[in-house]
Every structure is written in structure tokens, then in C-alpha cells.
C-alpha atoms as a PDB file:
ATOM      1  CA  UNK A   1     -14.542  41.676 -22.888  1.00  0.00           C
ATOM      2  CA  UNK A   2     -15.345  42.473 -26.424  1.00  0.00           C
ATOM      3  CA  UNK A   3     -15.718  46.591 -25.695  1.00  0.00           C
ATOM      4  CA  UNK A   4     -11.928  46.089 -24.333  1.00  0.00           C
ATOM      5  CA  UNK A   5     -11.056  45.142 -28.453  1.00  0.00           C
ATOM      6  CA  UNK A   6     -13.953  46.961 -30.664  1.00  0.00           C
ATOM      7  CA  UNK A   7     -13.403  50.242 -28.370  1.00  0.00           C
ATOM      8  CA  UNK A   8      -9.898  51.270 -28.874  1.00  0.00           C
ATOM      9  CA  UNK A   9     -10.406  50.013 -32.664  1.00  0.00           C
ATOM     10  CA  UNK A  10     -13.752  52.362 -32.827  1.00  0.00           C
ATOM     11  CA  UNK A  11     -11.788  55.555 -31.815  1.00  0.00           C
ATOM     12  CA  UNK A  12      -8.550  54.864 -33.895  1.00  0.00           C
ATOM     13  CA  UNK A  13     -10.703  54.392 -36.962  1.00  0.00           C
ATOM     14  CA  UNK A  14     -12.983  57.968 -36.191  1.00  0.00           C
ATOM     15  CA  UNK A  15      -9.604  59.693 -35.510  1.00  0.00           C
ATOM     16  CA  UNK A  16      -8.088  58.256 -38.579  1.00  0.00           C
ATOM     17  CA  UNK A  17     -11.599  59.722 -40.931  1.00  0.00           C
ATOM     18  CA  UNK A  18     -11.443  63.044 -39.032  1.00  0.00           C
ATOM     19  CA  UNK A  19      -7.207  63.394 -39.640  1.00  0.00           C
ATOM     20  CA  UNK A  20      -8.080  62.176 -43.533  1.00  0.00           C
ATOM     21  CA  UNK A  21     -10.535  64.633 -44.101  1.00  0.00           C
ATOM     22  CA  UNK A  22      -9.004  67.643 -42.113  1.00  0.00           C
ATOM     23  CA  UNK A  23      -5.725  66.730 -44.144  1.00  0.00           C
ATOM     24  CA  UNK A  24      -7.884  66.758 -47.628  1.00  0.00           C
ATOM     25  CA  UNK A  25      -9.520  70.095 -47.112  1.00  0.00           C
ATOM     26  CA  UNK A  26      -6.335  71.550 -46.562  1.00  0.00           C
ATOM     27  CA  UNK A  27      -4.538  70.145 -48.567  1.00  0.00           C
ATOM     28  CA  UNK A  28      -6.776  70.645 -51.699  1.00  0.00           C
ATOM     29  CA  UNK A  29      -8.971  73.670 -50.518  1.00  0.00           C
ATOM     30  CA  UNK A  30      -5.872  76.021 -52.063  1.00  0.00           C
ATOM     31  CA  UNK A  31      -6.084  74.267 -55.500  1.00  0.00           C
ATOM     32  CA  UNK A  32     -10.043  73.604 -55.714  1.00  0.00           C
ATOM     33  CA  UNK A  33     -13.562  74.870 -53.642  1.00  0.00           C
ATOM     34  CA  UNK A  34     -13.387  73.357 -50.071  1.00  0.00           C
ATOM     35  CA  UNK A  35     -16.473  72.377 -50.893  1.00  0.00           C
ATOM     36  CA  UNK A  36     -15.248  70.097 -53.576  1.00  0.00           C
ATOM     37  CA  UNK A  37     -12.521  69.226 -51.473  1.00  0.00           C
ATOM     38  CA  UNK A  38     -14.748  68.154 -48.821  1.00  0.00           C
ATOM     39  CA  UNK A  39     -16.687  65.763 -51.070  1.00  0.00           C
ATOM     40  CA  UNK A  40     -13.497  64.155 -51.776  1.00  0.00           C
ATOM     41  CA  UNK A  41     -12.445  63.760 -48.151  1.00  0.00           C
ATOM     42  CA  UNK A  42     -15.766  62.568 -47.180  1.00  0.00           C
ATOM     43  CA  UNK A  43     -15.614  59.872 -49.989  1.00  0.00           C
ATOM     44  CA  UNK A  44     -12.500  58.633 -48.905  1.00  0.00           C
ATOM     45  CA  UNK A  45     -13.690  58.352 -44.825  1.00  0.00           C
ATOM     46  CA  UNK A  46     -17.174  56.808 -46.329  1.00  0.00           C
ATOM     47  CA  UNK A  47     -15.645  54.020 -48.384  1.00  0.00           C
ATOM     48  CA  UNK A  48     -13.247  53.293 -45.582  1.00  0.00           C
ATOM     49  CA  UNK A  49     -16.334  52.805 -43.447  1.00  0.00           C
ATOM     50  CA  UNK A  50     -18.259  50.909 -46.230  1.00  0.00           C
ATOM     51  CA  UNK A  51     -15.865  48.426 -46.630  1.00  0.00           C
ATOM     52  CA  UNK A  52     -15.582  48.429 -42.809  1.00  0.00           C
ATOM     53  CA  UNK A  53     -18.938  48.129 -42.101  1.00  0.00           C
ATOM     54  CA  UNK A  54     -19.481  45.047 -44.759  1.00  0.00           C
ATOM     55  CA  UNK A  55     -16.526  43.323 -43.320  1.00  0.00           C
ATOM     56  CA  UNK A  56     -18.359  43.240 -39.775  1.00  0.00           C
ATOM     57  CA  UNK A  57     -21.300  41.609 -41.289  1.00  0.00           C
ATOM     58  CA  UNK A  58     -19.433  39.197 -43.009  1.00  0.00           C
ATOM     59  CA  UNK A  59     -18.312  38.531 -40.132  1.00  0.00           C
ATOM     60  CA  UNK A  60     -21.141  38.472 -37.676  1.00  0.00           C
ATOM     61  CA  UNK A  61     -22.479  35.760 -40.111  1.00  0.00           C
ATOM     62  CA  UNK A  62     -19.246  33.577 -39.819  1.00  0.00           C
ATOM     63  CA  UNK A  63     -17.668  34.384 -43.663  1.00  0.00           C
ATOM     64  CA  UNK A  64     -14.878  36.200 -44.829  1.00  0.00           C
ATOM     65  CA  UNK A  65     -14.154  38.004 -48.252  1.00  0.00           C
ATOM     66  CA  UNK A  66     -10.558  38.142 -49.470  1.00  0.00           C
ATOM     67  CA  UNK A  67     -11.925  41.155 -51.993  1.00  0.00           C
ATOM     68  CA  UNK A  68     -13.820  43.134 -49.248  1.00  0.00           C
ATOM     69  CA  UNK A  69     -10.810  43.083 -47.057  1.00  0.00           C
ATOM     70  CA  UNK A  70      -8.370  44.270 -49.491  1.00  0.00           C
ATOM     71  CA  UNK A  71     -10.545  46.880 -50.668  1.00  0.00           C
ATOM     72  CA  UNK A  72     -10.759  48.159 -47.101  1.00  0.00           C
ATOM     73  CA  UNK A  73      -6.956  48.127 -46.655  1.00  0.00           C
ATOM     74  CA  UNK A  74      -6.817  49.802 -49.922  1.00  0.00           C
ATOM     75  CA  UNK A  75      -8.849  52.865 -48.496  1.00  0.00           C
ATOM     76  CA  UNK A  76      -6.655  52.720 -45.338  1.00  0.00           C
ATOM     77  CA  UNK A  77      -3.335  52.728 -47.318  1.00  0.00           C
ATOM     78  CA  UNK A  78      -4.519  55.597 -49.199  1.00  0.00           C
ATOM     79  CA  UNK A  79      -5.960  57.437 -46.007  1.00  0.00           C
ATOM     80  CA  UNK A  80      -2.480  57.034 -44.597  1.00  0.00           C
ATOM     81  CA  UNK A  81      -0.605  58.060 -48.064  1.00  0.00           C
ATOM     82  CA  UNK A  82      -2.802  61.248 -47.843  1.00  0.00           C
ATOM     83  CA  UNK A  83      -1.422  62.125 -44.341  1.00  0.00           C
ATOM     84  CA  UNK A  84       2.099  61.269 -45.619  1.00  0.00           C
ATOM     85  CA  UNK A  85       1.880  63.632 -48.828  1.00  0.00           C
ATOM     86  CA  UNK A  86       0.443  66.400 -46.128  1.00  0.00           C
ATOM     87  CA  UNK A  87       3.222  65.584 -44.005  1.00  0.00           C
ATOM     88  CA  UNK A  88       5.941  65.757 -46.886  1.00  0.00           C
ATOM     89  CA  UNK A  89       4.399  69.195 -48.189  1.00  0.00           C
ATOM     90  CA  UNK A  90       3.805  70.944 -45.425  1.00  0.00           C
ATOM     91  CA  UNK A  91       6.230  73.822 -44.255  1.00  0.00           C
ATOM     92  CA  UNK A  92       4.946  73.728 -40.767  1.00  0.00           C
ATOM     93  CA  UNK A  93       4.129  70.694 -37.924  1.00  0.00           C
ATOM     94  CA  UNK A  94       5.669  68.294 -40.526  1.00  0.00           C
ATOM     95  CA  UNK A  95       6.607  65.858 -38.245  1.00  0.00           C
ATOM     96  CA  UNK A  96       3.508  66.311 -36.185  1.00  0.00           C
ATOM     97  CA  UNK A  97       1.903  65.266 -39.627  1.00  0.00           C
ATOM     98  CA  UNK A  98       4.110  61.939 -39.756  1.00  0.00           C
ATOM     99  CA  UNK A  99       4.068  61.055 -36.172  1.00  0.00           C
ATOM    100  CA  UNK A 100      -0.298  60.712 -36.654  1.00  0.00           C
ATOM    101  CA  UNK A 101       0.092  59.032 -40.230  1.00  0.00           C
ATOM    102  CA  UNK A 102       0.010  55.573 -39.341  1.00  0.00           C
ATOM    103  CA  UNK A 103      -3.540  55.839 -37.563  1.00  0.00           C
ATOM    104  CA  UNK A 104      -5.163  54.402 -40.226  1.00  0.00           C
ATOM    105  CA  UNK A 105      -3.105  51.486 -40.627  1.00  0.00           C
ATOM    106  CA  UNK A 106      -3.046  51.055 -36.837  1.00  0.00           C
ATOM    107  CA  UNK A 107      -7.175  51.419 -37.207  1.00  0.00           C
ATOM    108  CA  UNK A 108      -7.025  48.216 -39.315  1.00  0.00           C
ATOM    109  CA  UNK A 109      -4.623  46.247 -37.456  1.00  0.00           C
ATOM    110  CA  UNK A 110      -7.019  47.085 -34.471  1.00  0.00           C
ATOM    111  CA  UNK A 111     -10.175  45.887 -36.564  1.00  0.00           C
ATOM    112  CA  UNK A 112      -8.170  42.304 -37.536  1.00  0.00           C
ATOM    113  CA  UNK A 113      -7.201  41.691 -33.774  1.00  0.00           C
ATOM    114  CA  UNK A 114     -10.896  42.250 -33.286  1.00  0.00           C
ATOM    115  CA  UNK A 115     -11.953  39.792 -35.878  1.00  0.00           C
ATOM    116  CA  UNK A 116      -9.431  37.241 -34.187  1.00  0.00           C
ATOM    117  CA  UNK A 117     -10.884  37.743 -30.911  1.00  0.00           C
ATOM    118  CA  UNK A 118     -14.716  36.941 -32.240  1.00  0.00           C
ATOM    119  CA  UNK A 119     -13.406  33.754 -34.632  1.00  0.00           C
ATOM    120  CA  UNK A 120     -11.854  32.748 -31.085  1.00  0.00           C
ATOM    121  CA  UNK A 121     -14.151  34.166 -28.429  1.00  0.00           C
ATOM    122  CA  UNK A 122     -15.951  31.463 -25.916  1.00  0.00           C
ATOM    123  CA  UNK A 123     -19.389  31.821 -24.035  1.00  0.00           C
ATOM    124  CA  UNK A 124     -19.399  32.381 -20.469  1.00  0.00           C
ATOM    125  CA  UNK A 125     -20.859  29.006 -19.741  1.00  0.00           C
ATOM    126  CA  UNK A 126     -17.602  27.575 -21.978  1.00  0.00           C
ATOM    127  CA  UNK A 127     -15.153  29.490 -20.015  1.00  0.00           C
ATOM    128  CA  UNK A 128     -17.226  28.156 -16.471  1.00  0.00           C
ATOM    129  CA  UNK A 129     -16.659  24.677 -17.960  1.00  0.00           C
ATOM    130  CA  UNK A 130     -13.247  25.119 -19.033  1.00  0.00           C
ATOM    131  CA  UNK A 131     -12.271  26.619 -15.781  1.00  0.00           C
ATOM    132  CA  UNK A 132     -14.307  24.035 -13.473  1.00  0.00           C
ATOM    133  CA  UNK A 133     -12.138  21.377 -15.753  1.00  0.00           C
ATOM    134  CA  UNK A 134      -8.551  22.876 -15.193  1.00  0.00           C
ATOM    135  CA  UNK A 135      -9.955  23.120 -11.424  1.00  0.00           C
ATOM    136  CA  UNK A 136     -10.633  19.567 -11.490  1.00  0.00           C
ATOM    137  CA  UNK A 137      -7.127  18.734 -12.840  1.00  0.00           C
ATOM    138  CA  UNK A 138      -5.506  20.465 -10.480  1.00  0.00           C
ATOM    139  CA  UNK A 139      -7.104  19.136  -7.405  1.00  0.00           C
ATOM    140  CA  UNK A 140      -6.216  15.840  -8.618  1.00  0.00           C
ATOM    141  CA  UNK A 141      -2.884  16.807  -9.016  1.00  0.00           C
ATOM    142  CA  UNK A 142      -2.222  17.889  -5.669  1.00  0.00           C
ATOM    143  CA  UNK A 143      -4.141  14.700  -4.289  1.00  0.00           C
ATOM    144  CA  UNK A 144      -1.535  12.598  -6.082  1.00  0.00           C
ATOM    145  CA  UNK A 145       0.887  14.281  -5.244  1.00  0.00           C
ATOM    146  CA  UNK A 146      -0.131  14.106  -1.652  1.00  0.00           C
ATOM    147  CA  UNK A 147      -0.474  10.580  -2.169  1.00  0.00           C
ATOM    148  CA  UNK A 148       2.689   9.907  -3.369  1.00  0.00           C
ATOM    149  CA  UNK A 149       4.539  11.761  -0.590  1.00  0.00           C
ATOM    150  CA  UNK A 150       2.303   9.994   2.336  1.00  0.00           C
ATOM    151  CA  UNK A 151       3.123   6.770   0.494  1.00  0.00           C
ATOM    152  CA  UNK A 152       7.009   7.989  -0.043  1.00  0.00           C
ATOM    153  CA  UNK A 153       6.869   8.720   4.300  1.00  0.00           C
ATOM    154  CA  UNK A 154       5.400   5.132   4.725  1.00  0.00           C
ATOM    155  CA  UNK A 155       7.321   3.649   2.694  1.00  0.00           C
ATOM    156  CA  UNK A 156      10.753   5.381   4.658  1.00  0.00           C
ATOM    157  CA  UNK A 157       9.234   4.678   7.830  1.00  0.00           C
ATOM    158  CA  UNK A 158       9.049   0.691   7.364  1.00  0.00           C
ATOM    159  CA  UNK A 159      12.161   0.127   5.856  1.00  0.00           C
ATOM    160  CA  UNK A 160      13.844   2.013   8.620  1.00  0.00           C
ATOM    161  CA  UNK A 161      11.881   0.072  11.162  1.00  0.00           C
ATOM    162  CA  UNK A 162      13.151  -3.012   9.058  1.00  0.00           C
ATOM    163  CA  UNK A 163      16.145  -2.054   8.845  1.00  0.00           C
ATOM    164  CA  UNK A 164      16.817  -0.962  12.829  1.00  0.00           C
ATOM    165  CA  UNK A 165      14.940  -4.831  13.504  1.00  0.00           C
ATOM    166  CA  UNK A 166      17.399  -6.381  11.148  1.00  0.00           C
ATOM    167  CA  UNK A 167      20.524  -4.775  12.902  1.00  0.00           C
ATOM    168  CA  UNK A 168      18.858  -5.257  16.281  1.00  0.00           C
ATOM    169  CA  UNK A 169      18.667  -8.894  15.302  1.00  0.00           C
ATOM    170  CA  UNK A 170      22.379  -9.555  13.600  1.00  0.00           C
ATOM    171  CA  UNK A 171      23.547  -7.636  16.997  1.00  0.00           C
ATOM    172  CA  UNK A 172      21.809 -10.500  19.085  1.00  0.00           C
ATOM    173  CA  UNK A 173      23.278 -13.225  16.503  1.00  0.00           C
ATOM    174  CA  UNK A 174      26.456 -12.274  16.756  1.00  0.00           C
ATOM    175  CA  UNK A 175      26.481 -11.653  20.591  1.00  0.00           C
ATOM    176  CA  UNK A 176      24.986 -15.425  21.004  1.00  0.00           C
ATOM    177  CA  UNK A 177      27.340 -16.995  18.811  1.00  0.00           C
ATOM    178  CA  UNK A 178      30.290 -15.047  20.760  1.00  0.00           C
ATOM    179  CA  UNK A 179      28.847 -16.214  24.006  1.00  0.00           C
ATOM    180  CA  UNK A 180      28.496 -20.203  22.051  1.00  0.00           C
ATOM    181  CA  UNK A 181      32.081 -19.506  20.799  1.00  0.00           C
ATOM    182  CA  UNK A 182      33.475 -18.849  24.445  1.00  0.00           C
ATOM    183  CA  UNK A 183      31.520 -21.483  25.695  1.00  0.00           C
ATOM    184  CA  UNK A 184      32.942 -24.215  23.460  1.00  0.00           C
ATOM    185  CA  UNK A 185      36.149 -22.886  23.696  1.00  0.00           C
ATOM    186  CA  UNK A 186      35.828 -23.180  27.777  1.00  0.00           C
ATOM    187  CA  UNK A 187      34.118 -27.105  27.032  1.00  0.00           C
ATOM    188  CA  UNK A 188      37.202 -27.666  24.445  1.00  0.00           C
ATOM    189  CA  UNK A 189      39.926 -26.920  26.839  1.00  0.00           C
ATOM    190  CA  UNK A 190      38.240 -29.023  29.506  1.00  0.00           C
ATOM    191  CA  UNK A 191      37.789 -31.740  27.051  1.00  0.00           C
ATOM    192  CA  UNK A 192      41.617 -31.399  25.749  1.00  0.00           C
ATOM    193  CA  UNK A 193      42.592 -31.011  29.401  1.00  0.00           C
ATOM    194  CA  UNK A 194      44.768 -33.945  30.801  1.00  0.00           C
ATOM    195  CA  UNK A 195      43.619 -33.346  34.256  1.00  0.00           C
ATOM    196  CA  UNK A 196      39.994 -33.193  33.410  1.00  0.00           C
ATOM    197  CA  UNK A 197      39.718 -37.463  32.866  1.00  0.00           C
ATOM    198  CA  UNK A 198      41.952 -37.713  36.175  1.00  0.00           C
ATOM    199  CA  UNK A 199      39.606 -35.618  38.470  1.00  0.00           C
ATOM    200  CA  UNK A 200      36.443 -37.205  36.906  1.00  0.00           C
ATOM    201  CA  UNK A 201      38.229 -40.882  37.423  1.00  0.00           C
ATOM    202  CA  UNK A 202      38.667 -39.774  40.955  1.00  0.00           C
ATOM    203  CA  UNK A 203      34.885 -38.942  42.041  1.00  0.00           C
ATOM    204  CA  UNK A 204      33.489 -41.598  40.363  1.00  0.00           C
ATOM    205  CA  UNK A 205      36.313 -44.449  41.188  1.00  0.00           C
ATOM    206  CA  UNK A 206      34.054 -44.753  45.386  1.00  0.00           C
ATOM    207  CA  UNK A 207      30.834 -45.285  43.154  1.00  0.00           C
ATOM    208  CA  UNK A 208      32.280 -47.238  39.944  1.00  0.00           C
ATOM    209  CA  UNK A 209      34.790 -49.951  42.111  1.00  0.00           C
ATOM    210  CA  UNK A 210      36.930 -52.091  39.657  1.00  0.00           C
ATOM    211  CA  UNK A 211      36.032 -49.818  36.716  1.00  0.00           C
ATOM    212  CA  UNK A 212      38.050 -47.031  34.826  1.00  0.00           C
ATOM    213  CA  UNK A 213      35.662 -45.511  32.669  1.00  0.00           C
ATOM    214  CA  UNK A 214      36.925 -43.486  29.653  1.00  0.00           C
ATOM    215  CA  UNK A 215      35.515 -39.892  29.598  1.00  0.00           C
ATOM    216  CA  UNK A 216      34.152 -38.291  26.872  1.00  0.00           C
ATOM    217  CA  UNK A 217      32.749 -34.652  27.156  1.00  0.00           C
ATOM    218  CA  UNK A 218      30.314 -33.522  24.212  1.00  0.00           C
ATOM    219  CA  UNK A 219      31.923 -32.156  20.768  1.00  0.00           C
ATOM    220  CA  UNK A 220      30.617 -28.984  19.631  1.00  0.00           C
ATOM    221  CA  UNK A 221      29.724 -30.382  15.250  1.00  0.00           C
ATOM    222  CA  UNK A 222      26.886 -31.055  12.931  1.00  0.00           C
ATOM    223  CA  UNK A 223      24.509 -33.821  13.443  1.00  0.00           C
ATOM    224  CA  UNK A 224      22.100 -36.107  11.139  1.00  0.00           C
ATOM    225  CA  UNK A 225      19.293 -36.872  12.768  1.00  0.00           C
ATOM    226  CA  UNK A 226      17.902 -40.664  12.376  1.00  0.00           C
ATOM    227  CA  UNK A 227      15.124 -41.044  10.178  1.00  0.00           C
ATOM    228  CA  UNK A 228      12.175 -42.549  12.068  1.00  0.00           C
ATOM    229  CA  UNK A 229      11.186 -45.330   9.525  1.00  0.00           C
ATOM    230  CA  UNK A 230      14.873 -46.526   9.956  1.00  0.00           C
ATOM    231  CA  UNK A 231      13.889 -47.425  13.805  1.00  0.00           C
ATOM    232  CA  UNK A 232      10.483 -47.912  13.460  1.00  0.00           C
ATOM    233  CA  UNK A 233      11.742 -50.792  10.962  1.00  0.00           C
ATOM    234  CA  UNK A 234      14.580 -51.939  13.220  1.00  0.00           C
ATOM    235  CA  UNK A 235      13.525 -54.665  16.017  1.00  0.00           C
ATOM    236  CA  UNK A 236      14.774 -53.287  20.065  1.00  0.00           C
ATOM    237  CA  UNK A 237      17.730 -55.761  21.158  1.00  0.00           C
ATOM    238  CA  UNK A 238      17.977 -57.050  24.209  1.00  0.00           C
ATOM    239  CA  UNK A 239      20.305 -56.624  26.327  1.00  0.00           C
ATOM    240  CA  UNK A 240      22.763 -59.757  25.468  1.00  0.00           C
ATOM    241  CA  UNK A 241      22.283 -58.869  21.916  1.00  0.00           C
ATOM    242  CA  UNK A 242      22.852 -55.284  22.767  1.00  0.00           C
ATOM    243  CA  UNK A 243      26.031 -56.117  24.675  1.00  0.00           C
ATOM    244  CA  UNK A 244      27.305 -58.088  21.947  1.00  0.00           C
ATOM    245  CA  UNK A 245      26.674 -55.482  19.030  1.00  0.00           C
ATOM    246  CA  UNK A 246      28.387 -52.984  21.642  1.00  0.00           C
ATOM    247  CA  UNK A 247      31.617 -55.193  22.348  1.00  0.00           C
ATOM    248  CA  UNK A 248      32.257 -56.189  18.474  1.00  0.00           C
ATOM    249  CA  UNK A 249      32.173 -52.357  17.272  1.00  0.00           C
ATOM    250  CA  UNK A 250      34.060 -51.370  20.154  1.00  0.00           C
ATOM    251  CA  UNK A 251      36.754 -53.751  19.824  1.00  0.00           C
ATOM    252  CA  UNK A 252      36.759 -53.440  16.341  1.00  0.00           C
ATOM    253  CA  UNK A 253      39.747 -50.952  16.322  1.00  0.00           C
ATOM    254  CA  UNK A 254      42.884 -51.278  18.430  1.00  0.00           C
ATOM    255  CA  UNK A 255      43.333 -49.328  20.807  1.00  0.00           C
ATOM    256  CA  UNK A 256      38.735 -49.529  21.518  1.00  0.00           C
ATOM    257  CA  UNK A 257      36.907 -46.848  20.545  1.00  0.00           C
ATOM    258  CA  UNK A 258      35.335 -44.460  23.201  1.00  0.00           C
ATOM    259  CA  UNK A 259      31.522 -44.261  23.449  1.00  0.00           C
ATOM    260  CA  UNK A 260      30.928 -41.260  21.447  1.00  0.00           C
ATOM    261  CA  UNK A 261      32.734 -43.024  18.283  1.00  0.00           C
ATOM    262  CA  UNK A 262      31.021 -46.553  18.635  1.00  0.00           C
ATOM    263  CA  UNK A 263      27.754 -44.836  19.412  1.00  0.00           C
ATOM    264  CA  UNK A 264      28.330 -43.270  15.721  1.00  0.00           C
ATOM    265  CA  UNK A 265      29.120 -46.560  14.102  1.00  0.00           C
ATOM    266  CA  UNK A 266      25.876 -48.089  16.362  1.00  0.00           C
ATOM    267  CA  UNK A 267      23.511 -45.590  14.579  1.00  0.00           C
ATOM    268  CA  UNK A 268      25.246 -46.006  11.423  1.00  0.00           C
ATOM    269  CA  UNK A 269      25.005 -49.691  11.669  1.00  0.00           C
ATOM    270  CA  UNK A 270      21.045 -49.237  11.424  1.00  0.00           C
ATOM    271  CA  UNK A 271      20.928 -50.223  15.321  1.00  0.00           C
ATOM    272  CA  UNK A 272      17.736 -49.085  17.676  1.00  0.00           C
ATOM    273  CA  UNK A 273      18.844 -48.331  21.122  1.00  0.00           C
ATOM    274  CA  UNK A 274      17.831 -45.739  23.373  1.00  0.00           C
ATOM    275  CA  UNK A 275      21.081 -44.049  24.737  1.00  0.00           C
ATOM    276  CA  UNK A 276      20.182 -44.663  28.181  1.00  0.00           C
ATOM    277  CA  UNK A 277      20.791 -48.004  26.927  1.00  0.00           C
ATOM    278  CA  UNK A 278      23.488 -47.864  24.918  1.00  0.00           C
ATOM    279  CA  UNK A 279      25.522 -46.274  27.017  1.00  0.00           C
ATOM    280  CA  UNK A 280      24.666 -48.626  30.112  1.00  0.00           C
ATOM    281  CA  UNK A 281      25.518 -51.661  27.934  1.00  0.00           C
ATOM    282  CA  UNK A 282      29.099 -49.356  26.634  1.00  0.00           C
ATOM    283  CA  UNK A 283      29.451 -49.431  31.065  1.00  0.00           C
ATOM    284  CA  UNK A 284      28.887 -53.389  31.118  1.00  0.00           C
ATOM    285  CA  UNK A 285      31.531 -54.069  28.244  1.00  0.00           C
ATOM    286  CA  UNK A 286      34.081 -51.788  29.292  1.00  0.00           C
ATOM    287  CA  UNK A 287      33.975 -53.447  32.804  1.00  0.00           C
END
């Protein structure tokens, strides 16, 4: 990895010193000995490289000079100005002259991305770390994630289960208490019914001789149920008393109450009677 930086930066910088001092001996070599002209060039190229070479040092020992690395842009600012004055001057190529005259500069620029790289470059057991780490983070990711959705599925698949159970169930609810409903209503009309005490009266009248029972048929309405210490409390009746208890509530109200409405008043009395009972000593009265 670091050839792919120092490379390009190697061969911009030896292009650069061979432009520089092509561009010196011709361009002095008319006005002065090319030998004098050569020293010149080659002093340029060699304090570029000084400068260069000192700044790599400083570097492979983790410092940095300020004064090193101006004086090293100072030799590639002035390599570059030569190439510029050639360019400017000559009569021929002159934009062949310009289009190469930023090499230098570019050199440099190649050298500080180089330095960037090394102040920022990791060992390969770092980057095997690093990478086994983002690894890591990403297979926990996805397990989450798959989590979540498996979860999400569950989740979906209960409360639709709860949800067809719950519908399944109101359907039943409301089919039963249709079914009650009709029922009732069929119990009502046959309790409302004026024929319905007549044709009782009649099959019972061979069994129940000198009798005329009033019929009552069940009414469809809340209920309180009777607190056991209430008859645990209460002492059983016998069957004068029971007769007696029966016949006062019952002919309490003109015209007498029917069973089911003294039976109410019994219980709420605080009387103990099974309705077996009751209702036989309700039979005895009425007769």
C-alpha cells in the first residue's frame, strides 16, 4: 500500500529535477558555459532533494519542521518559476513548456499526501482487528434484525389467532342470546296468553278436584341469590307455621298474590323453606 503513494510521488519529483535542469542548461547555456549552467541546474534539483530527503527523516522519526518544509516548497516554487520563464521565452513548444510546469508543484503535493498516509497508516494486525470488529457488528445487526422480524411474525400471528377466537366467540354470544331472546319471547307469549291458564286448568282440574290453581310460568329477570348465613341462622317451620306465614303474605294484598310474588316477599321476609315446600303449602292455602 505505501509503493501505491511514494511511487507516483518518486517519479513526479525525478521528472520535475530532469525538466529543471534540461530547462536551466538551455536556458542559460546561450548567456554563460553549460558547464556553469549545469552547476546551477544541478544545485537547484540537489537542494530540492535535500530538503526532500530531511523532510522524510523527520518524518520517519514522527516530527515535523515548519522551516524544512517551506524551504522545500521554496525550491519547488522556484523549479516551477524556472519552467514558466522557459515557457514565456521560448519561441518554440511554448505551451508544451507550460503544460509540464506544474510538475514540481504536483511533486510536492504528491510528497504531503504521502506524509498523510504514514501519520495515518495502520498495521496489518490493526486493520485484521478493525475489520474482525465491523464483522462482528454487522453479524449482530442482522441477528437483531432477524430477531425483531421473527418476533414482529409472532407477534402478528397471535393477535390474529386472538383476534379470529374473539370474533369466533362474540359470533357464538350473539347467536345464544338470539336463540334465549326467541325463546323468552315464545315463554312470554305463552305466559301473556289467555288460553294458556285455561288449557293448564283443564289437565290438571281430573287430578286437582275442588281446586283452581293460579298458573304462573317462569319470568325471564335478574335474581339475588340468598346468602347462606341468612338460612343457616333461620329455624325450618313446620308445616302449620309454614301455612300460616304463606296465607298472611298471600292475603296481604287484595286481589292474593300468585306464588311467584309471595315466594319473593317469603325470601325477603328472612323465611327458610325449601320450594318443594313452599309451594306445596301455597297448594294447601289456595285450596
Amino acid at each position: 500500500m505505501k509503493a501505491k503513494t511514494v511511487l507516483p510521488a518518486v517519479a513526479m519529483t525525478a521528472v520535475s529535477m530532469v525538466l529543471t535542469l534540461a530547462v536551466v542548461v538551455m536556458w542559460l547555456g546561450t548567456a554563460v558555459p553549460w558547464m556553469v549552467a549545469l552547476v546551477v541546474g544541478l544545485g537547484i534539483d540537489g537542494g530540492w532533494l535535500a530538503t526532500l530527503a530531511y523532510e522524510r527523516r523527520l518524518a520517519a522519526q514522527g516530527d515535523h519542521s515548519r522551516a524544512v518544509t517551506a524551504v522545500g516548497w521554496c525550491f519547488g516554487l522556484l523549479a516551477a518559476g524556472v519552467l514558466v520563464a522557459h515557457a514565456v521565452t521560448a519561441a518554440q513548444s511554448a505551451g508544451a513548456w507550460l503544460a509540464v510546469a506544474w510538475l514540481p508543484i504536483a511533486a510536492k503535493a504528491l510528497w504531503l499526501v504521502h506524509g498523510l498516509w504514514e501519520r495515518t497508516a495502520l498495521t496489518p494486525r490493526a486493520l485484521e482487528s478493525i475489520r474482525g470488529i465491523q464483522q462482528e457488528a454487522r453479524d449482530e445487526a442482522a441477528v437483531a434484525r432477524a430477531r425483531l422480524r421473527a418476533e414482529a411474525a409472532t407477534e402478528e400471528t397471535r393477535l390474529t389467532a386472538v383476534t379470529g377466537a374473539g370474533a369466533r366467540v362474540a359470533r357464538v354470544q350473539a347467536e345464544t342470546a338470539k336463540t334465549l331472546s326467541k325463546a323468552w319471547s315464545t315463554l312470554e307469549t305463552a305466559r301473556a296468553g289467555e288460553e294458556t291458564g285455561k288449557a293448564l286448568t283443564s289437565v290438571t282440574t281430573p287430578v286437582t278436584l275442588g281446586v283452581t290453581p293460579r298458573w304462573e310460568l317462569p319470568v325471564w329477570g335478574p335474581s339475588e341469590p340468598v346468602r347462606a348465613p341468612a338460612l343457616d341462622a333461620t329455624p325450618a317451620l313446620t308445616d302449620d307455621a309454614l301455612d300460616e306465614v304463606v296465607e298472611e303474605i298471600r292475603t296481604s294484598r287484595t286481589p292474593p298474590l300468585s306464588y311467584r310474588e309471595m315466594s319473593a316477599r317469603f325470601r325477603a321476609a328472612g323465611h327458610s323453606a325449601s320450594e318443594v315446600r313452599l309451594r306445596a303449602a301455597w297448594k294447601r292455602v289456595a285450596a
